[in-house]
PDB file of N, CA and C in Angstrom:
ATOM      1  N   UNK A   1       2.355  16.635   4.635  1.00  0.00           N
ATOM      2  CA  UNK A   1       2.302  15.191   4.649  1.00  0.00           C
ATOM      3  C   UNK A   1       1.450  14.657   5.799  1.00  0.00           C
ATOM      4  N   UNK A   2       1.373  15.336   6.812  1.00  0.00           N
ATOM      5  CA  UNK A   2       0.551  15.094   7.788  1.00  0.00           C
ATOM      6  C   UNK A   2      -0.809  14.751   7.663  1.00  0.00           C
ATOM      7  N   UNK A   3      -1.784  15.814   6.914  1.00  0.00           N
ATOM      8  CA  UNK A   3      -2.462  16.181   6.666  1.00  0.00           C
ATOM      9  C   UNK A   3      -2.960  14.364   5.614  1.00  0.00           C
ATOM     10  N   UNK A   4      -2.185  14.209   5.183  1.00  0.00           N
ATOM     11  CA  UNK A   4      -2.722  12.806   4.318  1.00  0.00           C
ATOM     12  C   UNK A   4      -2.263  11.768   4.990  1.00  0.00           C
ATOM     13  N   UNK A   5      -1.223  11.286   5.840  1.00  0.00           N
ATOM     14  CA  UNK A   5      -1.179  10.491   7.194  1.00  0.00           C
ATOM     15  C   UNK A   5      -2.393  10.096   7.728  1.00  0.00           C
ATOM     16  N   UNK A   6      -3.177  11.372   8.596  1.00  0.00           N
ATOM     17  CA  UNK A   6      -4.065  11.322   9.355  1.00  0.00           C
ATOM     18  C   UNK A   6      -5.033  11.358   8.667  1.00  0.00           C
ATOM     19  N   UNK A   7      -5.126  11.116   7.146  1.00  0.00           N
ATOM     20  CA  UNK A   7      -6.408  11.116   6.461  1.00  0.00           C
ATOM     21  C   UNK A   7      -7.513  12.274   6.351  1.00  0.00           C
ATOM     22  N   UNK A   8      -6.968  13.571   6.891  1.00  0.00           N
ATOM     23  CA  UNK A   8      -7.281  14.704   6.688  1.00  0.00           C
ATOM     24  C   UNK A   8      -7.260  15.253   5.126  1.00  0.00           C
ATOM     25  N   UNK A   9      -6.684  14.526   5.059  1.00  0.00           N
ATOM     26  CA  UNK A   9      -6.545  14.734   2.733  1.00  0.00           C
ATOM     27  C   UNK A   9      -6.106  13.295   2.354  1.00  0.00           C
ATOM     28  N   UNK A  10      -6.458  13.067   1.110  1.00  0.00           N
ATOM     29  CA  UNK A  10      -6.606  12.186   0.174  1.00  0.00           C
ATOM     30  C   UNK A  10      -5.034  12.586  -0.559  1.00  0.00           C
ATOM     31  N   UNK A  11      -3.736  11.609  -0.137  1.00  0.00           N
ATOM     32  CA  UNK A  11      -2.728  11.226  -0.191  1.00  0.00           C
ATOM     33  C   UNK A  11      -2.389  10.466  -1.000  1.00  0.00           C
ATOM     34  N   UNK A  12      -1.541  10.496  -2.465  1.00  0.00           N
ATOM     35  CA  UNK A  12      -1.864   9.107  -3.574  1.00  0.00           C
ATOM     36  C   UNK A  12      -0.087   9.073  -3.642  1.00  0.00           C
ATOM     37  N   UNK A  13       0.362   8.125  -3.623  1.00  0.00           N
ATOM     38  CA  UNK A  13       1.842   8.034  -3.656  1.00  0.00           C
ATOM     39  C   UNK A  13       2.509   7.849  -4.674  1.00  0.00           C
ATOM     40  N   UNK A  14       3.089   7.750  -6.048  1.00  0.00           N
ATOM     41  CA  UNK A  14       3.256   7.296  -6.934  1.00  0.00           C
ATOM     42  C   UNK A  14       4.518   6.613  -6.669  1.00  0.00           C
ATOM     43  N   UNK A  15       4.593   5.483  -8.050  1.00  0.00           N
ATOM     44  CA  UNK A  15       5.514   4.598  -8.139  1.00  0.00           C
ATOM     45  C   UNK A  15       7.193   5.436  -7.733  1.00  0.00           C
ATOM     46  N   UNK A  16       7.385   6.671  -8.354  1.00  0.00           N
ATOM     47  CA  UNK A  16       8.807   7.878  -8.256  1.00  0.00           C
ATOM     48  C   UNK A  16       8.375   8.166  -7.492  1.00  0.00           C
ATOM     49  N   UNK A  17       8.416   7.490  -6.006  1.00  0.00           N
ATOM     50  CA  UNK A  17       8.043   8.429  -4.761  1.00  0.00           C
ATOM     51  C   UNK A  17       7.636   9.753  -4.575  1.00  0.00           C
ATOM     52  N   UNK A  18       6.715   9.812  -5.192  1.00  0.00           N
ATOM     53  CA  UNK A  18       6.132  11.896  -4.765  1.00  0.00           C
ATOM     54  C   UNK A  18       4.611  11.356  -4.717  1.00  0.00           C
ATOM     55  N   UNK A  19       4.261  12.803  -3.828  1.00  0.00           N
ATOM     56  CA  UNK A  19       3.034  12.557  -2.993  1.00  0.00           C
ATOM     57  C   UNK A  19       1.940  13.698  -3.503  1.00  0.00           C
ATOM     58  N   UNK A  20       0.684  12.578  -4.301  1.00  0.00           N
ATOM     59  CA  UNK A  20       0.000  14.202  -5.041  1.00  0.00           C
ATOM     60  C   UNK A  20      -0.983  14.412  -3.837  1.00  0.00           C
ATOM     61  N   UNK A  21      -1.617  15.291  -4.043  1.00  0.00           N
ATOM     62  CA  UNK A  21      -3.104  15.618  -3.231  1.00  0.00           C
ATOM     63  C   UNK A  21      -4.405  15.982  -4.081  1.00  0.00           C
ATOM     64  N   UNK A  22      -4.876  15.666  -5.011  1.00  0.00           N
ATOM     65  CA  UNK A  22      -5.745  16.072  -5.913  1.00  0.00           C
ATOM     66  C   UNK A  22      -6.571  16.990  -5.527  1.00  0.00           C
ATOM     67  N   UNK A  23      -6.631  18.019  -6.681  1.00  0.00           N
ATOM     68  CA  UNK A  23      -7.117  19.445  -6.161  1.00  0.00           C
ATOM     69  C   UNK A  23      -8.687  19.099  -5.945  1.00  0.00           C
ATOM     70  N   UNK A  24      -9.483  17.598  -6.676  1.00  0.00           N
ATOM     71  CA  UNK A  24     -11.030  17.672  -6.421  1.00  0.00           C
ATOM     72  C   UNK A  24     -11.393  17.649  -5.034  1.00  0.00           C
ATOM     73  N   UNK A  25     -10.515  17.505  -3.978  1.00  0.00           N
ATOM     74  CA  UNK A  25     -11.193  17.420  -2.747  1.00  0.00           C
ATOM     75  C   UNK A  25     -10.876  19.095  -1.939  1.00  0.00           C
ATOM     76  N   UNK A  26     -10.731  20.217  -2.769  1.00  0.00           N
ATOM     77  CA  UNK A  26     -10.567  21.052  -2.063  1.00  0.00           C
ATOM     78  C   UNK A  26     -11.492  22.314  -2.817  1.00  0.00           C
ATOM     79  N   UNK A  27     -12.239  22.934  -2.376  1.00  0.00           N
ATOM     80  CA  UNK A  27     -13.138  24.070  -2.957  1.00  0.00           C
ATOM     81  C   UNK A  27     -13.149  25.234  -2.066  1.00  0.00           C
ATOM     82  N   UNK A  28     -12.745  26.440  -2.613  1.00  0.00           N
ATOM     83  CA  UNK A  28     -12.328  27.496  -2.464  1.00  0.00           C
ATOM     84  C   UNK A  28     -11.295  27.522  -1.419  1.00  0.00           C
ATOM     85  N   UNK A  29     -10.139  26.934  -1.911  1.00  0.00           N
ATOM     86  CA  UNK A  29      -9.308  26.879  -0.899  1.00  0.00           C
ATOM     87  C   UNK A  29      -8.973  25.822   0.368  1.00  0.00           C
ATOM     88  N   UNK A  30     -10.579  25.480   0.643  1.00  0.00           N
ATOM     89  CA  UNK A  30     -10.336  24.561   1.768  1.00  0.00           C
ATOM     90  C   UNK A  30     -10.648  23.130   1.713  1.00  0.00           C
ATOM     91  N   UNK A  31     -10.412  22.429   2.631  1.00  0.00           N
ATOM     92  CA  UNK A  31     -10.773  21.206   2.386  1.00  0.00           C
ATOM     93  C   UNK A  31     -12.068  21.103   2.575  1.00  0.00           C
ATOM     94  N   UNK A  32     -12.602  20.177   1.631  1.00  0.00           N
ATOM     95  CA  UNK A  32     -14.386  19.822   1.354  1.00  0.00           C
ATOM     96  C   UNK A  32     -15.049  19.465   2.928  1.00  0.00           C
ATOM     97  N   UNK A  33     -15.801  19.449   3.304  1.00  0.00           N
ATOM     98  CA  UNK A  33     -16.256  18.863   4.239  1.00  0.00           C
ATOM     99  C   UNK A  33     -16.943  17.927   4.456  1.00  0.00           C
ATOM    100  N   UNK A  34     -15.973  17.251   5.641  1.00  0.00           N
ATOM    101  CA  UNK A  34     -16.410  15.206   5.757  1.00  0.00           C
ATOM    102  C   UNK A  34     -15.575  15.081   4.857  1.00  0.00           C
ATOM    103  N   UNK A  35     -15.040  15.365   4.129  1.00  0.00           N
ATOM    104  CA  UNK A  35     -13.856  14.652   3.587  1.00  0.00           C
ATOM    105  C   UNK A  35     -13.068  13.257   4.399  1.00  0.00           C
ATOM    106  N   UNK A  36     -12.944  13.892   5.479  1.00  0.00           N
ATOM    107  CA  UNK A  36     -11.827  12.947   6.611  1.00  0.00           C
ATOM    108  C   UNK A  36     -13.099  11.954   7.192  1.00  0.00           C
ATOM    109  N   UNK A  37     -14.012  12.155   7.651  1.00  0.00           N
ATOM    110  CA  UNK A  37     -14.818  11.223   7.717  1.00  0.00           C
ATOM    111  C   UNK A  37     -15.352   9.619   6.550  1.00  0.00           C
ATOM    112  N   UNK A  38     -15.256  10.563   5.636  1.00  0.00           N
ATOM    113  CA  UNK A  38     -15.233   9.238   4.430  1.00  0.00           C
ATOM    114  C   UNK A  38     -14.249   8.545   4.285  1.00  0.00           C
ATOM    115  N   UNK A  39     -12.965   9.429   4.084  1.00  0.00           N
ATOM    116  CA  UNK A  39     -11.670   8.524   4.118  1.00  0.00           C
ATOM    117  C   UNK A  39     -11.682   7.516   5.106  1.00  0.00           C
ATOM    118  N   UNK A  40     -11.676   7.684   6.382  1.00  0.00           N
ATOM    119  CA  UNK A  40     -11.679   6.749   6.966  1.00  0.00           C
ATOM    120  C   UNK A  40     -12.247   5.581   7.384  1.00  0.00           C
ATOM    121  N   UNK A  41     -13.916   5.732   6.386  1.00  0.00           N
ATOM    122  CA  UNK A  41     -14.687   4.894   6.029  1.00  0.00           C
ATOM    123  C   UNK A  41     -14.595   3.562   5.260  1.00  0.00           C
ATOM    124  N   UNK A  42     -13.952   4.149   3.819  1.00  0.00           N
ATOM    125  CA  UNK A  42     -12.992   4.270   2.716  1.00  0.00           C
ATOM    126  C   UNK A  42     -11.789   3.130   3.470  1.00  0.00           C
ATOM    127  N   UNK A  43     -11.330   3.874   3.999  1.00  0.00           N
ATOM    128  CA  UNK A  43      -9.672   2.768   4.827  1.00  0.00           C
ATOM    129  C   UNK A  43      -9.881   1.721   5.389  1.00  0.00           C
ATOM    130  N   UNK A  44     -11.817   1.709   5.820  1.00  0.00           N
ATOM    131  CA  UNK A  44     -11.550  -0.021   7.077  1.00  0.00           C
ATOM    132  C   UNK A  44     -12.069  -0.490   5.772  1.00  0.00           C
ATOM    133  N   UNK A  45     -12.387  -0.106   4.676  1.00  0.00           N
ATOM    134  CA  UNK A  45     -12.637  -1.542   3.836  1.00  0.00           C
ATOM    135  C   UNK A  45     -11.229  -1.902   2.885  1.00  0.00           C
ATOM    136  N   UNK A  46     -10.898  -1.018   2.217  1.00  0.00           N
ATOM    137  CA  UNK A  46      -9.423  -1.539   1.679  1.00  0.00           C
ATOM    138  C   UNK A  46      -8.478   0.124   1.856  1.00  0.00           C
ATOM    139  N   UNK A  47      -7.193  -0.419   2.163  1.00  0.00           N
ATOM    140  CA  UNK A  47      -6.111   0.459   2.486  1.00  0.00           C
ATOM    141  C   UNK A  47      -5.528   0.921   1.083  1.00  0.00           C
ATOM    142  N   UNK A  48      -6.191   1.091   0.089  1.00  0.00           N
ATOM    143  CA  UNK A  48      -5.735   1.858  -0.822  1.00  0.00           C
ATOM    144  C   UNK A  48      -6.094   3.173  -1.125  1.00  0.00           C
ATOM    145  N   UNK A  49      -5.528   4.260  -0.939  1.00  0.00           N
ATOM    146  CA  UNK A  49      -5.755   5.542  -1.440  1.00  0.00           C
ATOM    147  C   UNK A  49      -6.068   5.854  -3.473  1.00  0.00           C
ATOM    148  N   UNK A  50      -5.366   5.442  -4.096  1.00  0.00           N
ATOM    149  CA  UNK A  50      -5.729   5.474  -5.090  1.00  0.00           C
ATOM    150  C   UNK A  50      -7.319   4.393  -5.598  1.00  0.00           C
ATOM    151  N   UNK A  51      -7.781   3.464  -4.936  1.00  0.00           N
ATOM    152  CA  UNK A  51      -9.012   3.336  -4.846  1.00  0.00           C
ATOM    153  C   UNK A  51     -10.335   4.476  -4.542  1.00  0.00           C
ATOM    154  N   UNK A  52      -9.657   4.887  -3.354  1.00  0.00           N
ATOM    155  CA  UNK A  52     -10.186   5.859  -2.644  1.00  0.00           C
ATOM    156  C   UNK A  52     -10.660   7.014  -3.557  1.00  0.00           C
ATOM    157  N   UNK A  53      -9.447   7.600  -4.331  1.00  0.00           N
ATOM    158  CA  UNK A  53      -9.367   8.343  -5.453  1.00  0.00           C
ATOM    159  C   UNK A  53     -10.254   8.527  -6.491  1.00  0.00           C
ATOM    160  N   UNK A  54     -10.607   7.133  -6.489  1.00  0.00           N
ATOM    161  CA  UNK A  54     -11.587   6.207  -7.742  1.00  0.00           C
ATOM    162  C   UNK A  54     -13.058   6.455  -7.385  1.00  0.00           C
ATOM    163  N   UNK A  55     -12.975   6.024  -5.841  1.00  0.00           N
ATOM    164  CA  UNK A  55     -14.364   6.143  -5.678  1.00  0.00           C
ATOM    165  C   UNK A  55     -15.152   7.649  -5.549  1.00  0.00           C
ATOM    166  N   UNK A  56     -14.050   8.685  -4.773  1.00  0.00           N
ATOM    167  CA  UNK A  56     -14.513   9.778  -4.866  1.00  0.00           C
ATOM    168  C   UNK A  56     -14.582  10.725  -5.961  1.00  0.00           C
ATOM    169  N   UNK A  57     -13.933  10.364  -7.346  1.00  0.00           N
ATOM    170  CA  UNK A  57     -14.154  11.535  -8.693  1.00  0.00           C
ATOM    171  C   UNK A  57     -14.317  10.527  -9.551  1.00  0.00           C
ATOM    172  N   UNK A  58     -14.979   9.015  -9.768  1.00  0.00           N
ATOM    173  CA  UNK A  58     -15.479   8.903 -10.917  1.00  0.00           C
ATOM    174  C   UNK A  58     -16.790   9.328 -11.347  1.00  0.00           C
ATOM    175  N   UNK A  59     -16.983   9.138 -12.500  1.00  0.00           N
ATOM    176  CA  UNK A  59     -18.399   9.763 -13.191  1.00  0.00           C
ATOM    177  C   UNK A  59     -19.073   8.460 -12.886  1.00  0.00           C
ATOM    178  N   UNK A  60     -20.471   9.014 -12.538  1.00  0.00           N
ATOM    179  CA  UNK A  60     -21.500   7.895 -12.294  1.00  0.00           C
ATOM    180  C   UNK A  60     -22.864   8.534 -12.566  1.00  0.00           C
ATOM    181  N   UNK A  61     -22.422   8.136 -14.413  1.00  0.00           N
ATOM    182  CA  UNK A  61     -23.769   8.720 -15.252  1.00  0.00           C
ATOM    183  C   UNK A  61     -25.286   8.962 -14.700  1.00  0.00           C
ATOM    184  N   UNK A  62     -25.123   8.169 -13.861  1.00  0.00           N
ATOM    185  CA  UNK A  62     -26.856   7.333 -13.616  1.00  0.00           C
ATOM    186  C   UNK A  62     -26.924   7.983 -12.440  1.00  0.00           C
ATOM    187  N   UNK A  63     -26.095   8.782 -11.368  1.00  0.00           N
ATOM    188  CA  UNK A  63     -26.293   8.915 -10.560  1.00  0.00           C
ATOM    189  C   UNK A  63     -26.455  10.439 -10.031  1.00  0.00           C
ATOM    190  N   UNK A  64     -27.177  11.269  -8.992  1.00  0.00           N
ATOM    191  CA  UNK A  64     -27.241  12.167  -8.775  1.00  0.00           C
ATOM    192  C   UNK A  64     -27.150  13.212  -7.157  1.00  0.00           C
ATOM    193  N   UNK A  65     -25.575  13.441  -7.695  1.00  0.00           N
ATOM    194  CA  UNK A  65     -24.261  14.026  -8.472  1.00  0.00           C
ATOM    195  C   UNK A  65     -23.882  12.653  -9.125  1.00  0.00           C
ATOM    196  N   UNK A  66     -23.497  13.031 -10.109  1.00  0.00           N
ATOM    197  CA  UNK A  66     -22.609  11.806 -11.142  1.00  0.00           C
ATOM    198  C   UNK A  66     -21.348  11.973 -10.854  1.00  0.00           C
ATOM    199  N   UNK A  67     -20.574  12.159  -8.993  1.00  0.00           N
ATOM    200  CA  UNK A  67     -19.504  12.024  -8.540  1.00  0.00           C
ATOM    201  C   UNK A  67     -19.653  12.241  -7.441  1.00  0.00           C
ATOM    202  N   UNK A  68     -19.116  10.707  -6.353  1.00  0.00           N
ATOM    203  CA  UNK A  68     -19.209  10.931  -4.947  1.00  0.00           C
ATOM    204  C   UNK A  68     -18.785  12.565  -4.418  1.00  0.00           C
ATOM    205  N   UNK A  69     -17.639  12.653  -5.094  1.00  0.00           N
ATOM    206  CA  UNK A  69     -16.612  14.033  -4.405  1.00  0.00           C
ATOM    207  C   UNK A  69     -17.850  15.170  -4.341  1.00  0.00           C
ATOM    208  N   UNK A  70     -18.655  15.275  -5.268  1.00  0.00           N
ATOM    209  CA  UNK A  70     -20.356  16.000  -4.859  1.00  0.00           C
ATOM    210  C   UNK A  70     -21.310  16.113  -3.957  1.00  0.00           C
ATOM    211  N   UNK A  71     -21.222  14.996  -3.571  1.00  0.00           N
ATOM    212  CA  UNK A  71     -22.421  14.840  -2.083  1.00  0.00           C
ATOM    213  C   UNK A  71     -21.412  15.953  -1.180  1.00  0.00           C
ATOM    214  N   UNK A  72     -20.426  15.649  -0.980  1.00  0.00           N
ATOM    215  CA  UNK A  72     -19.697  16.275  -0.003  1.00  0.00           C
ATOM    216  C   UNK A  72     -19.878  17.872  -0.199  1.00  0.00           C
ATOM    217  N   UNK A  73     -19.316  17.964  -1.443  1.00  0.00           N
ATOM    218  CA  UNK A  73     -19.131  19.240  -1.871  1.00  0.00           C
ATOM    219  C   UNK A  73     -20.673  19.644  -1.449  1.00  0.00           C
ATOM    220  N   UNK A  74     -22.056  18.861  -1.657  1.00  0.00           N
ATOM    221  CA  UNK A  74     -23.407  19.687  -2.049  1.00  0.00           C
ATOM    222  C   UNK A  74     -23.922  19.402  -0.688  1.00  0.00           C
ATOM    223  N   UNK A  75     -23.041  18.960   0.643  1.00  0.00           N
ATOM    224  CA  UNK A  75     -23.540  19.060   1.930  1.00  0.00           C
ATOM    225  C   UNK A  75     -24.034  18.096   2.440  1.00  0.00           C
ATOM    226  N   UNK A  76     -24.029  16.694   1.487  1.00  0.00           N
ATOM    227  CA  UNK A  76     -24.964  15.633   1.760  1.00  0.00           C
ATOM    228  C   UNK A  76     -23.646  14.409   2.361  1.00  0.00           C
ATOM    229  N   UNK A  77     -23.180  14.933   3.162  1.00  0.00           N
ATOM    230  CA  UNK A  77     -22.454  14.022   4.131  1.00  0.00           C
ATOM    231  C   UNK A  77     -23.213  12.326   4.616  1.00  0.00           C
ATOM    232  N   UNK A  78     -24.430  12.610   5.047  1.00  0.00           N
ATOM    233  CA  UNK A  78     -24.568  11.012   5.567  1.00  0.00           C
ATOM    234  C   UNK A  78     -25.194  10.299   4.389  1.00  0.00           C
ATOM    235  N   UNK A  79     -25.313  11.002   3.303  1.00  0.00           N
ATOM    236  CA  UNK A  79     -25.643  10.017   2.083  1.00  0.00           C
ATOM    237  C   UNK A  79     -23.967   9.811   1.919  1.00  0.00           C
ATOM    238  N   UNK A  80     -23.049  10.679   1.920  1.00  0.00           N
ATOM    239  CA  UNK A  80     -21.940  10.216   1.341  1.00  0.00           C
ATOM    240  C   UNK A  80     -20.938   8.764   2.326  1.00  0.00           C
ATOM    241  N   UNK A  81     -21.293   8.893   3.360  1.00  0.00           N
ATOM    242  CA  UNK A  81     -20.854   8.147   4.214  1.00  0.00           C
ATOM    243  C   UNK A  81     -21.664   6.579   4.413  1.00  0.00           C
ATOM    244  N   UNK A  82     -23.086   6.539   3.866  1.00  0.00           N
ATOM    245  CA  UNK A  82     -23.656   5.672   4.068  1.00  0.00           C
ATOM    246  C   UNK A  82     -23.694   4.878   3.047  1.00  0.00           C
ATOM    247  N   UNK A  83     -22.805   5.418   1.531  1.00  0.00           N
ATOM    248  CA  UNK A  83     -22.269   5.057  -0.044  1.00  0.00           C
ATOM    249  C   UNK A  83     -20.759   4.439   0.905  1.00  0.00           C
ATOM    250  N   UNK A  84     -20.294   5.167   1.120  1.00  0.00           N
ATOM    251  CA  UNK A  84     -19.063   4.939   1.700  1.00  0.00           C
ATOM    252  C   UNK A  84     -19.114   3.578   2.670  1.00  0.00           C
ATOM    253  N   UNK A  85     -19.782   3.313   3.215  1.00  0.00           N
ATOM    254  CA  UNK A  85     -19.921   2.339   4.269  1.00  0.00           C
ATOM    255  C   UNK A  85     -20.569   0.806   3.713  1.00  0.00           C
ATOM    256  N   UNK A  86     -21.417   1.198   2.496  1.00  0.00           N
ATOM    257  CA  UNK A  86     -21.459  -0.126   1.800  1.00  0.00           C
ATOM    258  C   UNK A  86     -20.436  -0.763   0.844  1.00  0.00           C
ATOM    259  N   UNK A  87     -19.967   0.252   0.104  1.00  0.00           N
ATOM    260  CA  UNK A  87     -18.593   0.038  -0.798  1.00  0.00           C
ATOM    261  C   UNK A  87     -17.308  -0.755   0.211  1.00  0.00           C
ATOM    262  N   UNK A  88     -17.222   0.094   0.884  1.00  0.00           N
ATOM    263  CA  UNK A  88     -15.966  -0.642   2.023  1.00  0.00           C
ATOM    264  C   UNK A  88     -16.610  -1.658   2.725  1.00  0.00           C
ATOM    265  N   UNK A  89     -17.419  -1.576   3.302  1.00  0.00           N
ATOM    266  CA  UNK A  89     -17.962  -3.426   3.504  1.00  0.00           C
ATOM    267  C   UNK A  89     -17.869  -4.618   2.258  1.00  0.00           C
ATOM    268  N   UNK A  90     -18.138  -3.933   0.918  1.00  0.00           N
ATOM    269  CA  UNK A  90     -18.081  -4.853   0.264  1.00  0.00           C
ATOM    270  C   UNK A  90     -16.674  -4.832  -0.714  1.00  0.00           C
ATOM    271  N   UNK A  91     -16.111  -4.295  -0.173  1.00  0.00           N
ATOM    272  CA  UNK A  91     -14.420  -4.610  -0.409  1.00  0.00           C
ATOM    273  C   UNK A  91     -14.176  -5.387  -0.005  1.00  0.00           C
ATOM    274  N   UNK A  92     -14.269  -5.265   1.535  1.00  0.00           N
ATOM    275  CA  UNK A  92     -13.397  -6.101   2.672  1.00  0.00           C
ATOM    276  C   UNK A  92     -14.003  -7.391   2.622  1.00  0.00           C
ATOM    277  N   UNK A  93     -15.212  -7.893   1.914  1.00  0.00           N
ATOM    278  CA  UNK A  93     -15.449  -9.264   1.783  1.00  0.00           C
ATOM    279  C   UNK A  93     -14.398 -10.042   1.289  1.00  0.00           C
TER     280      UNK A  93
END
């Protein structure tokens, strides 16, 4: 539980109180990298984790990876953070 507290993992709570961790943010075992960096990108624009959820494994036909959770996975951290940093700015409007 810690581990999604501190935003070290992607924490989704459901309505029957239980706490998932979705397996897309973890590859071969470990956690993706920059993971925790986006989240917390992710958090100053809106405090929802299941948003969060949204933004990192939807399909985005047009786009290449056609899923944020990809940049990460394919090493491209400050593209993923600099997606991350306009989305949560334009939440928090």
């Amino acid at each position: 539980m810690a581990a999604g507290s501190d935003l070290r993992l992607l924490m989704l709570h459901t309505d029957d109180d239980v706490d998932l961790f979705p397996s897309f943010q973890l590859r071969d075992g470990k956690i993706v990298e920059g993971l925790q960096e986006v989240l917390r990108v992710l958090h100053a624009g809106v405090n929802d984790p299941w948003t969060w959820a949204q933004w990192l494994n939807v399909a985005l036909p047009d786009e290449d990876p056609p899923r944020n959770i990809m940049l990460l996975c394919d090493g491209r951290l400050e593209e993923a953070l600099r997606d991350a940093r306009h989305d949560a700015w334009a939440w928090s409007c």
